[in-house]
N, C-alpha and C. Protein backbone atom coordinates (compact mmCIF):
# COMPACT_ATOMS: atom_id res chain seq x y z
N UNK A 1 139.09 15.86 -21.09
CA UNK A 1 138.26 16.05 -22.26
C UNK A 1 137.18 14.97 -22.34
N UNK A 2 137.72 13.49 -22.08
CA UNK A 2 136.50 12.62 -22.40
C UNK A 2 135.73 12.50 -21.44
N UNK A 3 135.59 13.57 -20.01
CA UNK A 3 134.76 13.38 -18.75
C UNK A 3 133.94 14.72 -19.44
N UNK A 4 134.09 15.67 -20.04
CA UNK A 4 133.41 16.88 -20.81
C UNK A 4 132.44 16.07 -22.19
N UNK A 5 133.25 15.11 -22.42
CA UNK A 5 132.36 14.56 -23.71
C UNK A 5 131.26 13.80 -23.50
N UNK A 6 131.57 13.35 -22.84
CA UNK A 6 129.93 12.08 -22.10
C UNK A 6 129.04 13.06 -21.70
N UNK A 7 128.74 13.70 -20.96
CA UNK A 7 127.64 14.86 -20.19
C UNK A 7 127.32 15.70 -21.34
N UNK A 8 128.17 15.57 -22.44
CA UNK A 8 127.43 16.74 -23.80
C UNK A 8 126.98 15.62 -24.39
N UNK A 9 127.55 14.46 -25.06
CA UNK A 9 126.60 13.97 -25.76
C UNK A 9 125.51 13.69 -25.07
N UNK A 10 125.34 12.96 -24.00
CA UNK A 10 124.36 12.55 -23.57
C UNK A 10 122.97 13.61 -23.06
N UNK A 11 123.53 14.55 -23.01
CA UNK A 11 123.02 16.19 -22.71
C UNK A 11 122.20 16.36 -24.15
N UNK A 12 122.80 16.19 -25.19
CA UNK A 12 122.33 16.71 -26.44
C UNK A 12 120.97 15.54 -27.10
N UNK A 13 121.54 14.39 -26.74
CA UNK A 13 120.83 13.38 -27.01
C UNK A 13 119.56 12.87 -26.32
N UNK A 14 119.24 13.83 -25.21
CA UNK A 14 118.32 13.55 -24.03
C UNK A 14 117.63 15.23 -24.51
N UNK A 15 118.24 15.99 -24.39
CA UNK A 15 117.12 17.54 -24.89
C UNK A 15 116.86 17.20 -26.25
N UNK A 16 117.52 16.57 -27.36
CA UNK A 16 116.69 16.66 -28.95
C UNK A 16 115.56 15.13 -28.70
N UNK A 17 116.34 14.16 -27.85
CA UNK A 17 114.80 13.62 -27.92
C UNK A 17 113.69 13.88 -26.96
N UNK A 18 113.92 14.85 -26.18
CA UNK A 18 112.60 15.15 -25.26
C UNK A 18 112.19 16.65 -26.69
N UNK A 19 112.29 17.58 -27.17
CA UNK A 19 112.07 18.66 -27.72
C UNK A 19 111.26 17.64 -29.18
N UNK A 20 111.88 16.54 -29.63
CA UNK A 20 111.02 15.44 -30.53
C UNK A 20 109.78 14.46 -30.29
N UNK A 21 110.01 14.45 -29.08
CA UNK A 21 108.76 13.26 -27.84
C UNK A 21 108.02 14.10 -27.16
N UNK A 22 108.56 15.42 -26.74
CA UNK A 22 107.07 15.79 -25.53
C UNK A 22 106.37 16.18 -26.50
N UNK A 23 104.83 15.87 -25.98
CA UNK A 23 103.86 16.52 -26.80
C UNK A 23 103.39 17.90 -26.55
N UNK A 24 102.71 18.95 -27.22
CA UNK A 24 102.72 20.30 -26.89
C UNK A 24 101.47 20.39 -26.59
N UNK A 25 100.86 20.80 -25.63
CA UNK A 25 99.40 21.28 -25.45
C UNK A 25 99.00 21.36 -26.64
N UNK A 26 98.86 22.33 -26.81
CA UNK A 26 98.07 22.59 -28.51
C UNK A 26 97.66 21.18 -29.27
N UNK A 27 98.91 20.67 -29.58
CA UNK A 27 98.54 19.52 -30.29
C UNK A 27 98.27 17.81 -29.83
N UNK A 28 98.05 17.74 -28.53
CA UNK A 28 97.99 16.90 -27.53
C UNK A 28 96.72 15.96 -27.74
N UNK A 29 95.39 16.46 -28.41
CA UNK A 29 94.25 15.85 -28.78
C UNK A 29 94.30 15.52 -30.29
N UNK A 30 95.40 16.13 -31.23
CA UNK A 30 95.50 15.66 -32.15
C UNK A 30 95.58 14.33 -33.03
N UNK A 31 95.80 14.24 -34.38
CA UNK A 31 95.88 13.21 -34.79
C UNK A 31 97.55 12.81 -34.85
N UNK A 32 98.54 11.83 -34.76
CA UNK A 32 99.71 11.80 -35.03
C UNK A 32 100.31 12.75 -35.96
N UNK A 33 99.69 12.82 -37.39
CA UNK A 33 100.86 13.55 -38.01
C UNK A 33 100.25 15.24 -37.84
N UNK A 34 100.02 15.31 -36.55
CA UNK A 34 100.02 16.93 -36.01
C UNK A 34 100.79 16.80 -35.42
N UNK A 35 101.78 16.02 -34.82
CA UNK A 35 102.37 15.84 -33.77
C UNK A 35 103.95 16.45 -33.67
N UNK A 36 104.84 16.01 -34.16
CA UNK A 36 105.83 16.49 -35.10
C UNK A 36 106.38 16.04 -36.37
N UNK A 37 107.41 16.71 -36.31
CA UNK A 37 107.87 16.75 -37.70
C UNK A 37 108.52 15.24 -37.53
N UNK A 38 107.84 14.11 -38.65
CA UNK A 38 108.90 13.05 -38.34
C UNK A 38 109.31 12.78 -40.32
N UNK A 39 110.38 12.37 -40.16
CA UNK A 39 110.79 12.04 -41.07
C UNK A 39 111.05 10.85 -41.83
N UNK A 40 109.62 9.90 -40.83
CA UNK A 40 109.69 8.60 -41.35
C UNK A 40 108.32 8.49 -42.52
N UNK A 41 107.44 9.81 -42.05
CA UNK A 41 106.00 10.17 -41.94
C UNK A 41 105.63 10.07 -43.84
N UNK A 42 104.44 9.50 -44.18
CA UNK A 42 104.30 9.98 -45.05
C UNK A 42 103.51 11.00 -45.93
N UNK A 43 103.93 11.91 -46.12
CA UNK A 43 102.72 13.21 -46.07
C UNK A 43 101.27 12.84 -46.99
N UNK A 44 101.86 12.15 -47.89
CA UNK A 44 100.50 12.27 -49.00
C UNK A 44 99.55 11.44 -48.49
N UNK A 45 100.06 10.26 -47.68
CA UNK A 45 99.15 9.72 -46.86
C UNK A 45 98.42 10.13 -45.46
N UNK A 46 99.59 11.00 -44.98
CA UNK A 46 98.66 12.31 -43.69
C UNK A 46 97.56 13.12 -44.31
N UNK A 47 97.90 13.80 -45.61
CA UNK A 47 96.97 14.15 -46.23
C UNK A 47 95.74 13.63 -46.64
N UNK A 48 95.82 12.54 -47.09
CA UNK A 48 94.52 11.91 -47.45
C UNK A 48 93.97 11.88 -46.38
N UNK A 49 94.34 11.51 -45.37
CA UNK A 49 93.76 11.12 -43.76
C UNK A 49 92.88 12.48 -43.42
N UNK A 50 94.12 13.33 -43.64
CA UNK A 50 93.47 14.96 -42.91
C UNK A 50 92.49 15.83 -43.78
N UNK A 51 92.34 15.06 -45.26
CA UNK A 51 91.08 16.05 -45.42
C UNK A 51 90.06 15.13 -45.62
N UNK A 52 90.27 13.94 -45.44
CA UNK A 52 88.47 13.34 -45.06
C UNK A 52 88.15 13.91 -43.72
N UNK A 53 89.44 14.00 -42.86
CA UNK A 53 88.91 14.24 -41.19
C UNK A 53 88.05 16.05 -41.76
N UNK A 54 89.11 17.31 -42.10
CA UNK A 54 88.29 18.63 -42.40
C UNK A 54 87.13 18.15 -43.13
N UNK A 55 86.94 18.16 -44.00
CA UNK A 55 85.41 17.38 -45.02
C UNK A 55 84.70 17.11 -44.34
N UNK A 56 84.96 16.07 -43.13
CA UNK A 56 83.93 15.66 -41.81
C UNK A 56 83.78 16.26 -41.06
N UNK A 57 84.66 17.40 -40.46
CA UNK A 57 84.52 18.58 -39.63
C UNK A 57 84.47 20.22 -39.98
N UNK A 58 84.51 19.84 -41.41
CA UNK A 58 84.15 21.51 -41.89
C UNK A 58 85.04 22.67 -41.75
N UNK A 59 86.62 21.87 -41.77
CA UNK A 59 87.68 22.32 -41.92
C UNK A 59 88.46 22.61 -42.95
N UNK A 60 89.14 23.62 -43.08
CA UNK A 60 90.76 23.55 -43.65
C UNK A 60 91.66 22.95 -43.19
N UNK A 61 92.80 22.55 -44.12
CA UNK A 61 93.69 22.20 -44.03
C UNK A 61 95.41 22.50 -43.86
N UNK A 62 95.64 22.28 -43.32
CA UNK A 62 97.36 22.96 -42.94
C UNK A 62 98.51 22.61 -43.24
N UNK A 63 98.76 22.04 -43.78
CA UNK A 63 100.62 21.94 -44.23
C UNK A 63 101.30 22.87 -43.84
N UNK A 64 101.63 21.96 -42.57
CA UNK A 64 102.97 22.83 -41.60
C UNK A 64 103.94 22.37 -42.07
N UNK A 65 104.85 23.03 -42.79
CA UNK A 65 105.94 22.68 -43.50
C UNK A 65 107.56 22.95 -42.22
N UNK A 66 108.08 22.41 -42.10
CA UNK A 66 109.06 22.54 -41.26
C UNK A 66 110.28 21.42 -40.62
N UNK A 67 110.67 21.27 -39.61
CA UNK A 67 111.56 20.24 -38.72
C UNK A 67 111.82 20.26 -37.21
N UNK A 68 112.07 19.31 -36.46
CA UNK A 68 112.28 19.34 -35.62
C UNK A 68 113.88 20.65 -34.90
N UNK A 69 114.62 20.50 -35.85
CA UNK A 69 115.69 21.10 -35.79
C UNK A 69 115.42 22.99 -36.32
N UNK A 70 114.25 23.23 -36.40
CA UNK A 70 113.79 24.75 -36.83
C UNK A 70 113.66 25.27 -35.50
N UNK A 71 114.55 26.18 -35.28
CA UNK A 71 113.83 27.19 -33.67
C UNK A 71 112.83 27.47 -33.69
N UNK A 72 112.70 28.74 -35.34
CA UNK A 72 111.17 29.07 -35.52
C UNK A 72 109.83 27.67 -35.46
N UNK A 73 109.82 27.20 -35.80
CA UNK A 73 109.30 25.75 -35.71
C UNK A 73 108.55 25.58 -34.58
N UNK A 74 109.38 25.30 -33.60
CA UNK A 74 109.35 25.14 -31.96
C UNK A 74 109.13 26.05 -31.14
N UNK A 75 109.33 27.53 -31.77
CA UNK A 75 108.77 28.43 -31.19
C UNK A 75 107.32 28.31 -31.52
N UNK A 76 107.09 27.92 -32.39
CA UNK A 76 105.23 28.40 -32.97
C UNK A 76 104.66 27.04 -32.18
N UNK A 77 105.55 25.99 -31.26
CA UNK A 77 104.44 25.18 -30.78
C UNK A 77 104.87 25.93 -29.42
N UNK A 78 105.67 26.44 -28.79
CA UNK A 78 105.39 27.14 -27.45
C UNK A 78 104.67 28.32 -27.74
N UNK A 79 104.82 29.20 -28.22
CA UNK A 79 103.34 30.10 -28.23
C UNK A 79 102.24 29.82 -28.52
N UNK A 80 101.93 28.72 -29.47
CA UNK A 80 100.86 28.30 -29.64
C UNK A 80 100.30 27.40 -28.09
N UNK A 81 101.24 26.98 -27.43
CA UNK A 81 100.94 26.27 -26.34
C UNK A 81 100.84 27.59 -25.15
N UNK A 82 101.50 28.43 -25.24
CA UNK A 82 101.09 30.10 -24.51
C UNK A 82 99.73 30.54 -24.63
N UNK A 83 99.74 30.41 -26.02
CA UNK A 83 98.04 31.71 -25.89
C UNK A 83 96.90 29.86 -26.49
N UNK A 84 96.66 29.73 -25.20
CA UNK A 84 95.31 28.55 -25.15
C UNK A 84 94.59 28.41 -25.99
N UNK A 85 93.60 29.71 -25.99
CA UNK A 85 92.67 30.20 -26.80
C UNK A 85 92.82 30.65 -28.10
N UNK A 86 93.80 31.31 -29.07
CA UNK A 86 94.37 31.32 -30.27
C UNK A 86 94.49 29.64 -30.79
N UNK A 87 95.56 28.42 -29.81
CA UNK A 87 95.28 27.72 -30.55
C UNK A 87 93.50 26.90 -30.35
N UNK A 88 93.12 27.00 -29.45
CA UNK A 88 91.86 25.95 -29.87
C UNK A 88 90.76 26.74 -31.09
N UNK A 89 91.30 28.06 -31.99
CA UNK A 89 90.75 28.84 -32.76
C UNK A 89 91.88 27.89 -33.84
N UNK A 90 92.85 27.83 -33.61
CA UNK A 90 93.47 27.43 -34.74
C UNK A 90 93.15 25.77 -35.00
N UNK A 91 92.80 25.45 -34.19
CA UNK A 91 92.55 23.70 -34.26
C UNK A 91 91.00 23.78 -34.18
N UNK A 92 90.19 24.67 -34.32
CA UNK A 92 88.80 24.44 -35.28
C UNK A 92 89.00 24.65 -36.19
N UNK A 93 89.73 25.40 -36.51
CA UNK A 93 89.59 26.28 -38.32
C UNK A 93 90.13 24.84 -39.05
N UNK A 94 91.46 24.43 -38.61
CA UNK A 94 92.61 23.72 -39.45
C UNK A 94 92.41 22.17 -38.85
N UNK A 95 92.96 20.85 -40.05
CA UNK A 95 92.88 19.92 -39.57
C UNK A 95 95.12 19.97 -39.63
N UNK A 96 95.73 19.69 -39.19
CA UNK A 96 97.37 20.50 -39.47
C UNK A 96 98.19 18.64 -40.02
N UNK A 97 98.54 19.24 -40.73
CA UNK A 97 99.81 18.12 -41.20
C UNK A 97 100.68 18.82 -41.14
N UNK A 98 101.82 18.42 -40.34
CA UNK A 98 103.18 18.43 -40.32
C UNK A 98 104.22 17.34 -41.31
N UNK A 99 104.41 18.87 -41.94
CA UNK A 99 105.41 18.10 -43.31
C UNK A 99 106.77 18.34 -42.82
N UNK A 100 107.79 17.15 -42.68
CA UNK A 100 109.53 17.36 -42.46
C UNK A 100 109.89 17.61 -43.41
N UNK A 101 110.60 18.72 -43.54
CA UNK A 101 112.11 18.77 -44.15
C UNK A 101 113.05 19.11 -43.38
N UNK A 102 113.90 18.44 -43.74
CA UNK A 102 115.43 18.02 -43.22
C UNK A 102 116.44 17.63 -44.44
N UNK A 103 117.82 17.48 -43.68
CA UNK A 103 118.60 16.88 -44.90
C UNK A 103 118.59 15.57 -44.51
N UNK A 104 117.96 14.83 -44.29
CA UNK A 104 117.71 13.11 -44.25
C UNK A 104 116.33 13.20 -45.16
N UNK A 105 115.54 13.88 -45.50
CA UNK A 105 114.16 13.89 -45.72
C UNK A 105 113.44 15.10 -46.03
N UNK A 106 113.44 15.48 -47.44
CA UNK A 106 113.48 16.82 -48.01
C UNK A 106 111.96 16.87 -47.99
N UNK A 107 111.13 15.52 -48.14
CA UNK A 107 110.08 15.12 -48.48
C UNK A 107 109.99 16.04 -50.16
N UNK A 108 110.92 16.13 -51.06
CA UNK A 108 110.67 16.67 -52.20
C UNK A 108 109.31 16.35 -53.29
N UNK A 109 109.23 15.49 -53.52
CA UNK A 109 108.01 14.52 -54.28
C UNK A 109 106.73 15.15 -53.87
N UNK A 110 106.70 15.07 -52.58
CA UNK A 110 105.57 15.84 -52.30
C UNK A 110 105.21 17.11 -52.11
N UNK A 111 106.27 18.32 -52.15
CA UNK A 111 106.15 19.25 -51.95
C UNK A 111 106.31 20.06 -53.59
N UNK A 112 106.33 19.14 -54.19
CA UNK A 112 106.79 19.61 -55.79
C UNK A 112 105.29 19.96 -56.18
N UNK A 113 104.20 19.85 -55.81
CA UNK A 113 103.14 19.98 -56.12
C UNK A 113 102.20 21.44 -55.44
N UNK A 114 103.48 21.94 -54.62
CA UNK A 114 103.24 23.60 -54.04
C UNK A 114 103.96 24.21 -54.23
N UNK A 115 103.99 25.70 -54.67
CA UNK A 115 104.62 26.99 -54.54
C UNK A 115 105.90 26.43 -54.06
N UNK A 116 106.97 27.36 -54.03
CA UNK A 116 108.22 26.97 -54.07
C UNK A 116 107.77 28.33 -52.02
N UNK A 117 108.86 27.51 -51.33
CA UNK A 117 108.64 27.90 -50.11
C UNK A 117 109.92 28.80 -49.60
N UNK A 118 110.15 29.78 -49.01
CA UNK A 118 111.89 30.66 -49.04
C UNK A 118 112.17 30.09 -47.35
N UNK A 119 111.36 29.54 -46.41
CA UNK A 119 111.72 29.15 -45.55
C UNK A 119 111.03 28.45 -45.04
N UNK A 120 111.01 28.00 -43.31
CA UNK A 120 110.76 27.44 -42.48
C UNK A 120 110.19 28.29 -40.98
N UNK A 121 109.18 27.57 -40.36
CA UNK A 121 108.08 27.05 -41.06
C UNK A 121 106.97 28.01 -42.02
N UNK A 122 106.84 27.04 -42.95
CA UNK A 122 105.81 27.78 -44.18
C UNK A 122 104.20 26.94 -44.00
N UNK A 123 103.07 27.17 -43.86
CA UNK A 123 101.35 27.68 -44.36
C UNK A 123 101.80 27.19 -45.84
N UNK A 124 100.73 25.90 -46.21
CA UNK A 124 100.05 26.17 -47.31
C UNK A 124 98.63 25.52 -46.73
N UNK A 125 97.56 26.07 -46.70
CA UNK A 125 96.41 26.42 -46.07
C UNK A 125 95.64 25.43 -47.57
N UNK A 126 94.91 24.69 -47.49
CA UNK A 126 93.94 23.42 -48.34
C UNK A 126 92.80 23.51 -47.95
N UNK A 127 91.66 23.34 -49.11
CA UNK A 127 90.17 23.19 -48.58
C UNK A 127 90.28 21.71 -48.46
N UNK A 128 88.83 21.46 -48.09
CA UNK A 128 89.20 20.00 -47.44
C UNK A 128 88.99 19.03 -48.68
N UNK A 129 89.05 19.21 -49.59
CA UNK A 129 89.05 18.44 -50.91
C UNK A 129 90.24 18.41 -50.92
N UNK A 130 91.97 19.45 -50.78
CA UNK A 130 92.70 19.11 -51.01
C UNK A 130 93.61 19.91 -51.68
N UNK A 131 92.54 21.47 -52.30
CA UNK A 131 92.82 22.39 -53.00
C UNK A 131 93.59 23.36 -52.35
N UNK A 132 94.78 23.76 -53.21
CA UNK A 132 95.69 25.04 -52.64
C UNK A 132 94.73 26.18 -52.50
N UNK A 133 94.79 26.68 -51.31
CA UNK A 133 93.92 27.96 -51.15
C UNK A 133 94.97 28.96 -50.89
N UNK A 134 96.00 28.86 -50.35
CA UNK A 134 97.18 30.01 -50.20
C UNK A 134 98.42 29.20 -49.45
N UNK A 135 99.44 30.13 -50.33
CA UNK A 135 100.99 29.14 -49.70
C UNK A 135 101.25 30.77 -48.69
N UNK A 136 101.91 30.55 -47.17
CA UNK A 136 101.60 31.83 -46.72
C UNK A 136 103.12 31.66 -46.27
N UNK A 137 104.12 32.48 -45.78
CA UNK A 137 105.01 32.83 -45.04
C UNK A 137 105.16 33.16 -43.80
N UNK A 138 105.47 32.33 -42.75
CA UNK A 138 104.95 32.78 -41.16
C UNK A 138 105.96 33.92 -40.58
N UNK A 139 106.87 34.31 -41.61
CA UNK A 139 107.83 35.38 -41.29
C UNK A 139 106.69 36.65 -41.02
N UNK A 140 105.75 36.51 -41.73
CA UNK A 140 104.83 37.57 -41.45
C UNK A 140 104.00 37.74 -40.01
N UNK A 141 103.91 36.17 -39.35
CA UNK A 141 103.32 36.70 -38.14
C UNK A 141 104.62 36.23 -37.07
N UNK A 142 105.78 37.12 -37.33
CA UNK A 142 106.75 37.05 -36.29
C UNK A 142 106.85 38.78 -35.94
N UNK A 143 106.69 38.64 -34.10
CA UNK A 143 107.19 39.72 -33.74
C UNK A 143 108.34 39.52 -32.27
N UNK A 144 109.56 40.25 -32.47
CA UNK A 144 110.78 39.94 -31.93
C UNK A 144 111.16 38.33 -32.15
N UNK A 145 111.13 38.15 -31.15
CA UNK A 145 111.42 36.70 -30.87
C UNK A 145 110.76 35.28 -30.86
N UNK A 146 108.99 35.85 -31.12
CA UNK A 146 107.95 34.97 -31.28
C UNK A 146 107.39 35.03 -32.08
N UNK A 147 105.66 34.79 -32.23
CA UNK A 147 104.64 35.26 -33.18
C UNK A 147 103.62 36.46 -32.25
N UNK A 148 102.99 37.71 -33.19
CA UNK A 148 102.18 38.20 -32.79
C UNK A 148 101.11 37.53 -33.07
N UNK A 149 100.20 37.71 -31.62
CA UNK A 149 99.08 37.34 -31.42
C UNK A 149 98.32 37.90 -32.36
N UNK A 150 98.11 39.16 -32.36
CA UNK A 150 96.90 39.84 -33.16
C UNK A 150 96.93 39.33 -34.69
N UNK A 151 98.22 38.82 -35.16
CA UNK A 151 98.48 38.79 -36.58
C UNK A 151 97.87 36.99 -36.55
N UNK A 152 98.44 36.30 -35.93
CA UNK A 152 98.41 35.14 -36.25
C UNK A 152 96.78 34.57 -36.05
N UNK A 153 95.84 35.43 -35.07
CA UNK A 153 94.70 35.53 -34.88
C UNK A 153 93.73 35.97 -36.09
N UNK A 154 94.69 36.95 -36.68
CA UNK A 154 93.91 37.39 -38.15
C UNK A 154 93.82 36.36 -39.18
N UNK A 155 95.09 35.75 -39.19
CA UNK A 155 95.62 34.49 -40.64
C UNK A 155 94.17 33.21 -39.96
N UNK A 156 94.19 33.06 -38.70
CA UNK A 156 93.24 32.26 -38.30
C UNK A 156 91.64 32.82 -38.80
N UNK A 157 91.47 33.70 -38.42
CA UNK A 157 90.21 34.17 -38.72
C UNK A 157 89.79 34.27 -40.24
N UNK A 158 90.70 35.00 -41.12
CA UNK A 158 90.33 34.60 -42.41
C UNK A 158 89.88 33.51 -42.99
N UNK A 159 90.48 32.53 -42.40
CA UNK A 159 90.26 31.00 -43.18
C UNK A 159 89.45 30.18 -42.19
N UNK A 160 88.87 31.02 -41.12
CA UNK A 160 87.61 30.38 -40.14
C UNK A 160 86.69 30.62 -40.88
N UNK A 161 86.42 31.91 -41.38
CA UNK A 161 85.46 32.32 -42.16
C UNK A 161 85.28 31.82 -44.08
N UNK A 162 86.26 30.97 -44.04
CA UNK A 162 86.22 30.95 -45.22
C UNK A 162 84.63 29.96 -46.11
N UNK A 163 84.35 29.11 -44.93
CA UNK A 163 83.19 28.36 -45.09
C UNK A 163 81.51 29.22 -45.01
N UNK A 164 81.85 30.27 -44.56
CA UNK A 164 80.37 31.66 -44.89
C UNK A 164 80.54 32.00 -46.25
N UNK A 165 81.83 32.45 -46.63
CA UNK A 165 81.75 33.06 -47.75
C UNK A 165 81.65 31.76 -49.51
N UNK A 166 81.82 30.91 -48.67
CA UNK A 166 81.41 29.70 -49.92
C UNK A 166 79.71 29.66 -50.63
């Protein structure tokens, strides 16, 4: 039993910190708190950061609400790291903060100030002042086992365009 126990912990402890440390294409030119979900992080201060950066680049804003420990989560940075071109559409439109929740770090305080969320990961989409523009559900751009392209391309495009229609 204790020659089975060493090779799992150490197994478990080497895949959750590489799945927490590698960085994902997509978000590889980013700013840190695009990076992942950390739970040391402080959002209201990622925030301030990330909408002077949109404001300066003529962006929206993203509150990726989620954790390291979310499949769905980690799936949306391998497809997003799949289809190239979807994300460098999604990283003009959006400047992205990654908000943790976990049970070490609910980040409650700060999330008390949005829509109440039914899961993980949840869109609440900000102009670059800071303003709720929509709390969205990514259950909507899941198809089987991933995200559809065409859908998640649409949620992008709406809020690309949102700076014409101002």
């Amino acid at each position: 039993m204790k020659r089975l126990l060493l090779p799992l912990v150490l197994g478990t402890a080497l895949f959750h910190g590489e799945a927490y440390s590698a960085g994902h294409l997509w978000a590889k030119a980013l700013p840190d708190y695009s990076q992942g979900y950390d739970e040391q992080r402080d959002p209201a201060r990622d925030l301030a950061a990330a909408t002077a950066k949109a404001s300066a680049e003529g962006k929206q804003v993203l509150l990726l609400v989620g954790g390291e420990w979310c499949s769905w989560c980690q799936e949306m940075n391998r497809f997003l790291d799949r289809e190239p071109e979807l994300a460098q559409q999604f990283n003009r439109t959006f400047v992205v903060v990654k908000v943790n929740v976990s049970e070490q770090n609910k980040n409650a305080p700060f999330l008390k100030a949005y829509p109440e969320y039914l899961g993980v990961p949840h869109f609440y989409v900000l102009d670059a002042k800071g303003k709720l523009l929509e709390s969205f559900n990514t259950g909507l751009l899941e198809k089987g086992k991933s995200y559809d392209e065409a859908r998640f391309g649409k949620f992008i495009g709406y809020f690309e365009r949102q700076d014409a229609r101002s």
